[in-house]
Protein backbone atom coordinates (compact mmCIF):
# COMPACT_ATOMS: atom_id res chain seq x y z
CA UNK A 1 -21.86 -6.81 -19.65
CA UNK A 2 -19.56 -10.15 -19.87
CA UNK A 3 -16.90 -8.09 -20.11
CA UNK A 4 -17.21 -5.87 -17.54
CA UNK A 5 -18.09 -8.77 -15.42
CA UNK A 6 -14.60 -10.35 -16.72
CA UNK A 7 -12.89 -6.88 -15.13
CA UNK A 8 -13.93 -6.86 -12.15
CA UNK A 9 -13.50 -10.46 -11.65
CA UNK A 10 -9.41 -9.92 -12.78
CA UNK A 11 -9.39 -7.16 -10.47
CA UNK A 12 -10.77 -9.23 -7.37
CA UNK A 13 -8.46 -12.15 -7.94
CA UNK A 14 -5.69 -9.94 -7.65
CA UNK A 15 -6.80 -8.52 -4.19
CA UNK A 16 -7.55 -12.41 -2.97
CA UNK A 17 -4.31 -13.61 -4.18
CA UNK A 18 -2.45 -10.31 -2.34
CA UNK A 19 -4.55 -11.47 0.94
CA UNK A 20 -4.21 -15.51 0.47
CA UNK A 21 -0.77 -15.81 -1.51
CA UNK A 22 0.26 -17.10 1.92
CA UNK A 23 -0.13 -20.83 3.05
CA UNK A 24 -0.24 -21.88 6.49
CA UNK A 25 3.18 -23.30 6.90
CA UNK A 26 5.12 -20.59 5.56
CA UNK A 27 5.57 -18.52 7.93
CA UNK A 28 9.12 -18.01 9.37
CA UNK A 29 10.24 -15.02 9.84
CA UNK A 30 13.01 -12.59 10.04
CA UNK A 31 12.79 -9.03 11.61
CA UNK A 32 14.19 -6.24 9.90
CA UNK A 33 13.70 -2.55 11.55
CA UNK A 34 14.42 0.63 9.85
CA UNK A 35 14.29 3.87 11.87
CA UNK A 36 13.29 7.17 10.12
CA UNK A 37 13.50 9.42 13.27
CA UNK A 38 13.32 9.05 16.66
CA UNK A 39 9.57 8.40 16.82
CA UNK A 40 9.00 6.19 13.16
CA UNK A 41 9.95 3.20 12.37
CA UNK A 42 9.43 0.11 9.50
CA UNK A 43 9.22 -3.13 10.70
CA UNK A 44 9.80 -5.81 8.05
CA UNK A 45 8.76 -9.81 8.97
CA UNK A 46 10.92 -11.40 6.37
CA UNK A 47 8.58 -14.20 5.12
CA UNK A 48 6.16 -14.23 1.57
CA UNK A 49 4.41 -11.25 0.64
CA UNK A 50 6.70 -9.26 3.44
CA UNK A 51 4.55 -6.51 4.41
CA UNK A 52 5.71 -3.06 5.36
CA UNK A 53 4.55 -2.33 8.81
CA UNK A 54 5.07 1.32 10.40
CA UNK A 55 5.36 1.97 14.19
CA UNK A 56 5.69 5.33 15.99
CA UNK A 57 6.95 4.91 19.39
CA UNK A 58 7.10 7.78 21.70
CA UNK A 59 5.79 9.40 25.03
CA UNK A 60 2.40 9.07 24.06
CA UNK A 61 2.72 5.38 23.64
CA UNK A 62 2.72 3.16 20.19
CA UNK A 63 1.12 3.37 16.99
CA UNK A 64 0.90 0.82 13.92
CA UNK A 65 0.16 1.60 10.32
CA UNK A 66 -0.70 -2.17 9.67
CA UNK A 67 -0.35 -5.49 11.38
CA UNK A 68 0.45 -8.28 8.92
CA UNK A 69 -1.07 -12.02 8.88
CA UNK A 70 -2.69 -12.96 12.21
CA UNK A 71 -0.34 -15.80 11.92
CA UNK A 72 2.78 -13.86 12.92
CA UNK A 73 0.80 -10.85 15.26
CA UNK A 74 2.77 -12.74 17.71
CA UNK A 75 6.28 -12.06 15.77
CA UNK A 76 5.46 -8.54 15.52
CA UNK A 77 4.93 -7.95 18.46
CA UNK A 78 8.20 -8.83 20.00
CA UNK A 79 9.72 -6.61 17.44
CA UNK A 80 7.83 -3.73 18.63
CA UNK A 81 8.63 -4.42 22.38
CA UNK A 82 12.24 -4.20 20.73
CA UNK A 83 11.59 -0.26 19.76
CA UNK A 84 9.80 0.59 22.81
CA UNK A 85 7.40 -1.52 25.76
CA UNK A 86 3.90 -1.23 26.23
CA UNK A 87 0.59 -1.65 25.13
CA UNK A 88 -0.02 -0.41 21.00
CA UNK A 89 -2.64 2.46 21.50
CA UNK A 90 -3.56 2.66 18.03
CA UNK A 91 -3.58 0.78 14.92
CA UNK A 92 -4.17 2.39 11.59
CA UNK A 93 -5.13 0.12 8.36
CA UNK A 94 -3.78 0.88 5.71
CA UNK A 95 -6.61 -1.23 3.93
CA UNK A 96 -8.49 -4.44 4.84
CA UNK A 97 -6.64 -7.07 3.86
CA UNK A 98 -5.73 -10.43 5.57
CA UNK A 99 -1.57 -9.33 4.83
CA UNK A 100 -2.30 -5.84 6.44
CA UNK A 101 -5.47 -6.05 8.89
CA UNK A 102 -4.71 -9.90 10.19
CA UNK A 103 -2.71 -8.66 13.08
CA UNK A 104 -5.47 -6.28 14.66
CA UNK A 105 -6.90 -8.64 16.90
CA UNK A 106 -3.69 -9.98 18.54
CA UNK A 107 -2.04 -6.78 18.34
CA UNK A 108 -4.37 -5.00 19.07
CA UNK A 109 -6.42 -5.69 22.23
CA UNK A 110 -5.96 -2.56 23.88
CA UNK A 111 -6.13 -0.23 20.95
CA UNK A 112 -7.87 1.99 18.84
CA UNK A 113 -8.03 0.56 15.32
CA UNK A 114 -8.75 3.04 12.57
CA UNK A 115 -9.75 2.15 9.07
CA UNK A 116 -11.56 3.48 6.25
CA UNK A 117 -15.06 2.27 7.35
CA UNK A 118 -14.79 4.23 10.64
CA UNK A 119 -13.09 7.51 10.09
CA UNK A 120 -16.42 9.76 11.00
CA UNK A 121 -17.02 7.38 13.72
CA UNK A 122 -13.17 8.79 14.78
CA UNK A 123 -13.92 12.21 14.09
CA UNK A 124 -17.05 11.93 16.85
CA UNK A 125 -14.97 10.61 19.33
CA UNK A 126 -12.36 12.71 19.50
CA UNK A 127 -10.03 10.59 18.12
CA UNK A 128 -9.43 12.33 14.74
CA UNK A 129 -9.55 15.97 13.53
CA UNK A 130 -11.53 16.09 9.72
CA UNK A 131 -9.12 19.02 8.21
CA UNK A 132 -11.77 21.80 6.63
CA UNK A 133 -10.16 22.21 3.40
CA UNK A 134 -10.20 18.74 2.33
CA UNK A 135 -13.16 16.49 3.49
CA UNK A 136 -10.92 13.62 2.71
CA UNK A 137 -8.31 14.48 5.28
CA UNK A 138 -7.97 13.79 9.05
CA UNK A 139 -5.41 14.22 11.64
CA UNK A 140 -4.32 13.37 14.85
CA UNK A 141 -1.83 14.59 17.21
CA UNK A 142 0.61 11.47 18.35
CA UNK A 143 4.50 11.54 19.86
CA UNK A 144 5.25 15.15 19.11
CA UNK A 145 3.71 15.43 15.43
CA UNK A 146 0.93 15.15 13.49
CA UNK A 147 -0.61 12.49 11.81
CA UNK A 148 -2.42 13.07 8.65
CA UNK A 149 -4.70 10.22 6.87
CA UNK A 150 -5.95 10.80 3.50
CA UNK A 151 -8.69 8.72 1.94
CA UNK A 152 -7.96 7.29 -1.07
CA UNK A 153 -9.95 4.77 -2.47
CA UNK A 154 -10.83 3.74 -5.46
CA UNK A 155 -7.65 1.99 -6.95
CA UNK A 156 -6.20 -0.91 -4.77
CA UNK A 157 -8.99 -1.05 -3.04
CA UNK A 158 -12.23 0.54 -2.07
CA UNK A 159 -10.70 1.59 1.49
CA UNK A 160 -7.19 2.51 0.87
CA UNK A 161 -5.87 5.41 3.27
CA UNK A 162 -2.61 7.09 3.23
CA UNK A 163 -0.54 7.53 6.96
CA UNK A 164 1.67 10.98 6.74
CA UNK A 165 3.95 11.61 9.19
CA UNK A 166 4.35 15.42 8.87
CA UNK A 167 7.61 15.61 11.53
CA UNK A 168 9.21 12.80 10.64
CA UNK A 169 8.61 13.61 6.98
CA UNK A 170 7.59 9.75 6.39
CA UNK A 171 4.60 8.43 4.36
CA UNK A 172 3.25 4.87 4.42
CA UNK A 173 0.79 4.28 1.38
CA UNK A 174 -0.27 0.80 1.93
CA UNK A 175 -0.31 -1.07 -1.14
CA UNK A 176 -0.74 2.04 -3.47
CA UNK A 177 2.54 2.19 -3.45
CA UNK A 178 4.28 -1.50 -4.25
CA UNK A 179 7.80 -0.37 -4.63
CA UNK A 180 9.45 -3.73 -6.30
CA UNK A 181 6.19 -4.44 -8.20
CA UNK A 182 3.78 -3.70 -11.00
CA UNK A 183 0.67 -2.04 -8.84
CA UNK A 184 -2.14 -3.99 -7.97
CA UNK A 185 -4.98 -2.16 -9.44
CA UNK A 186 -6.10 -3.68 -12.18
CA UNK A 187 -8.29 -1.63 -14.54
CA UNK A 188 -8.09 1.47 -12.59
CA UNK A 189 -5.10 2.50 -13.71
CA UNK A 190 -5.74 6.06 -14.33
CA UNK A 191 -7.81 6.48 -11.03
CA UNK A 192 -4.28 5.30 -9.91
CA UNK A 193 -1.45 7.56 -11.82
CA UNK A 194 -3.51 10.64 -10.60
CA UNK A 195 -3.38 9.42 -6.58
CA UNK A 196 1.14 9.20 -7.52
CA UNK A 197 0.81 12.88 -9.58
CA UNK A 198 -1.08 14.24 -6.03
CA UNK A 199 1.73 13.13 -3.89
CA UNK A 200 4.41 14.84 -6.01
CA UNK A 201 2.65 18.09 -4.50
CA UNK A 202 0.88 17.09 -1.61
CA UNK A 203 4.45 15.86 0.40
CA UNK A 204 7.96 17.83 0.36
CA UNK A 205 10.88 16.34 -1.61
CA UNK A 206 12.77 15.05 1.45
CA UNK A 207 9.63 12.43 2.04
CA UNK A 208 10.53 8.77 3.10
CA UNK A 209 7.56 6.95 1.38
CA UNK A 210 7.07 2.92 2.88
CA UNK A 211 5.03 0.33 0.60
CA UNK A 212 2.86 -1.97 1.25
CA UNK A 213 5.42 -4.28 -0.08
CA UNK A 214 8.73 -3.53 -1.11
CA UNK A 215 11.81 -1.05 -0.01
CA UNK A 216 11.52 2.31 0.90
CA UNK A 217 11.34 5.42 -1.40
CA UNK A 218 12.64 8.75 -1.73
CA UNK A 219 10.43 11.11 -3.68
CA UNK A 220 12.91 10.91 -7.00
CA UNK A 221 11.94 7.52 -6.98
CA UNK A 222 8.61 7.82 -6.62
CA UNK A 223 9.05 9.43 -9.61
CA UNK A 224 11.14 7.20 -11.50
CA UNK A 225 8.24 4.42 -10.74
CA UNK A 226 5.75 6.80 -12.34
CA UNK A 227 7.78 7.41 -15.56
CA UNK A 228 8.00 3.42 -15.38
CA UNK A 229 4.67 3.03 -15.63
CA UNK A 230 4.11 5.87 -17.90
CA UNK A 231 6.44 3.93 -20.26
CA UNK A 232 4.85 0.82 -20.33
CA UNK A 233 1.73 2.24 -20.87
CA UNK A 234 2.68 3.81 -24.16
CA UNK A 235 4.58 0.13 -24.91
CA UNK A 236 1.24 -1.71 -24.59
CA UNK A 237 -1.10 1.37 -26.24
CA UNK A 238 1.41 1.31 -29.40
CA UNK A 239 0.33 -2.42 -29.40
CA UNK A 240 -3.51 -1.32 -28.89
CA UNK A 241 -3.16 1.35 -32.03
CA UNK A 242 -2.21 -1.41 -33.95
CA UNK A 243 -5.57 -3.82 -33.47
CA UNK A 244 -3.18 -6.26 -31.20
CA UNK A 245 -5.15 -7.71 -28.70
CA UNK A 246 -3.94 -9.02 -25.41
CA UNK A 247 -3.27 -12.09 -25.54
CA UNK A 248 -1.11 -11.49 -29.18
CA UNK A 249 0.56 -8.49 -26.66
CA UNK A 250 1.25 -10.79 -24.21
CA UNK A 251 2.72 -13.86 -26.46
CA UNK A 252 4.72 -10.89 -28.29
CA UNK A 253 6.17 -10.44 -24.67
CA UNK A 254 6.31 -6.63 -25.41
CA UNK A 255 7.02 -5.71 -21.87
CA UNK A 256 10.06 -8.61 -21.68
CA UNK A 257 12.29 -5.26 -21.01
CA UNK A 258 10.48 -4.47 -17.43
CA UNK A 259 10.21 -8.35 -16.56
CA UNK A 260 12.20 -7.72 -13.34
CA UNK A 261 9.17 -5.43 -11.78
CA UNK A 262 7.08 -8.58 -12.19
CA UNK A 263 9.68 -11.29 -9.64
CA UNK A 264 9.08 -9.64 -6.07
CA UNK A 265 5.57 -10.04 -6.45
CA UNK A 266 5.92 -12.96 -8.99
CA UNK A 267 1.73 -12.75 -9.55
CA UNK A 268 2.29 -9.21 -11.23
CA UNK A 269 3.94 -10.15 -13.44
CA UNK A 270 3.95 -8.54 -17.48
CA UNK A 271 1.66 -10.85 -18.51
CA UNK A 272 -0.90 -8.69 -15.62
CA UNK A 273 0.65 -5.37 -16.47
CA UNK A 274 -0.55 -5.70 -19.97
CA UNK A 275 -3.80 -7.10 -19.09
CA UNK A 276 -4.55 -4.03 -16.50
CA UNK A 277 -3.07 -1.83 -19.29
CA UNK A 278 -5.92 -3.03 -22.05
CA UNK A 279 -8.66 -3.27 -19.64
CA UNK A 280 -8.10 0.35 -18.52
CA UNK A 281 -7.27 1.92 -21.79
CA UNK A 282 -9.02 0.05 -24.40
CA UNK A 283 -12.26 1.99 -25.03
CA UNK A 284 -9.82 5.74 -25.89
C-alpha cells in the first residue's frame, strides 16, 4: 500500500510541477506563429514551459486548442487578433492544467469551452457530434473541416483529449505528446505507448502533430520518439533483470546517452525516466 501510495504521489508532483513550474515574474514573452493551412495555426508565447497553442481562424470565426497561463491570456490574445479579428467562439482543452486551461477565462468570455468533463453535455447541445463507431470520438464541423476529439485519458492525465484537424491534416495532442521531452506520465507508461501505436493508424502519414510542449512533428518522427522510448525502456529493464534497483540505475546514470531529452523540460529529466520506467514495469 506505501508503495502504491509513493506512485501516485510521483505521478501528481509531476502534473503540479507541469502546472506551477512557472513563477509570477517570469513571464515575458515572445510570439512565434506557425501556419499549417489557411485555417490552422500554432501560436508559441516564448516564455518557461512554452505551451503549444492551436488556433483555426476562418469564416466561421476562431477556435483555440488551449490557452496558456492566465497570466499572459492577454499576450495571446493580441497574437490571435494578428491571424484574424474577432471574438474566439470556442476553446478546446486539451487537459486541465493551469499551463493549458489558465487562459479560458480571459480568452474566453464569449466562447464555448470544451473539455473532457463536458463532452456529453456538448453532444446535447448541439455542439458536438458523438461518432457511432467509437464512443470515445466526437466531431464538429468548424472553417470548412471537421474537427475530431478523441478521449484519451488515462496517461498524462485523467482528462486528456486529442484535437484532429481532418482538412488541414494537423493534430494537437496536448501534453501526450512532449516533443523535446521525456513524457509526463509517470507509471503509466504502457497505458501511454499504446495511445502513440493508435495514432500510427488512426492519422495519415502526411499528419502535422503539435505538443503540448515542444516543436512540431511529422509522423516519421512520431515514430522515431516511440523507438526512443522503446529503447530506453529495454536500457532500464536490462538493469531491472539484473536485481538493480533505482536508485543504483540512476547513480549508474544508465540513460546518460538520452540526457538531452531531459534539458527542455529540465524536471524530466533521466533520473524521472528511470523512475517512471521501474514503477511501471517492475512487477513483469
Amino acid at each position: 500500500m506505501k508503495k502504491n501510495w509513493i506512485i501516485i504521489f510521483s505521478a501528481f508532483m509531476v502534473v503540479l510541477i507541469l502546472s506551477l513550474f512557472l513563477d509570477g515574474n517570469n513571464f515575458d514573452t515572445e510570439k512565434n506563429v506557425v501556419k499549417f493551412s489557411d485555417r490552422v495555426y500554432r501560436i508559441t508565447l516564448d516564455y518557461g514551459l512554452r505551451p503549444n497553442i492551436g488556433v483555426s481562424a476562418g469564416p466561421d470565426g476562431i477556435l483555440l486548442v488551449d490557452t496558456g497561463h492566465r497570466e499572459v491570456a492577454e499576450e495571446l490574445l493580441s497574437a490571435v487578433n494578428q491571424i484574424k479579428d474577432g471574438n474566439i467562439r470556442y476553446i478546446i482543452n486539451t487537459h486541465p492544467h493551469g499551463d493549458h486551461a489558465g487562459g479560458n477565462k480571459t480568452c474566453g468570455a464569449n466562447a464555448v469551452i470544451i473539455g473532457y468533463d463536458n463532452l456529453g453535455q456538448m453532444v446535447s447541445e448541439g455542439v458536438l457530434r458523438q461518432e457511432e463507431q467509437s464512443l470515445n470520438t466526437y466531431s464538429m464541423d468548424f472553417n470548412g473541416e471537421t474537427i475530431r476529439i478523441f478521449a484519451s485519458p488515462g496517461s498524462h492525465s485523467d482528462n486528456d483529449l486529442i484535437i484532429y484537424f481532418t482538412g488541414s491534416a494537423v493534430v494537437h495532442m496536448g501534453d501526450l505528446l512532449l516533443t523535446q521531452s521525456f513524457p509526463a506520465v509517470g507509471p503509466r507508461i504502457k497505458k501511454y505507448l499504446e495511445i502513440l501505436e493508435w495514432t500510427f493508424h488512426i492519422f495519415p502519414q502526411s499528419t502535422k502533430f503539435i505538443g503540448g510542449h515542444g516543436r512540431d512533428y511529422t509522423m516519421a518522427e512520431v515514430r522515431d520518439y516511440r523507438k526512443m522510448l522503446a529503447d530506453t525502456i529495454k536500457i532500464v529493464q536490462k538493469g531491472m533483470k539484473a536485481g538493480k534497483s533505482v536508485e543504483v540505475l540512476k547513480q549508474e546514470d544508465v540513460l546518460k546517452d538520452y540526457k538531452s531529452w531531459g534539458v527542455f523540460l529540465d524536471f524530466l529529466d533521466t533520473d524521472y525516466w528511470i523512475a517512471s520506467i521501474y514503477d511501471s514495469y517492475k512487477n513483469e
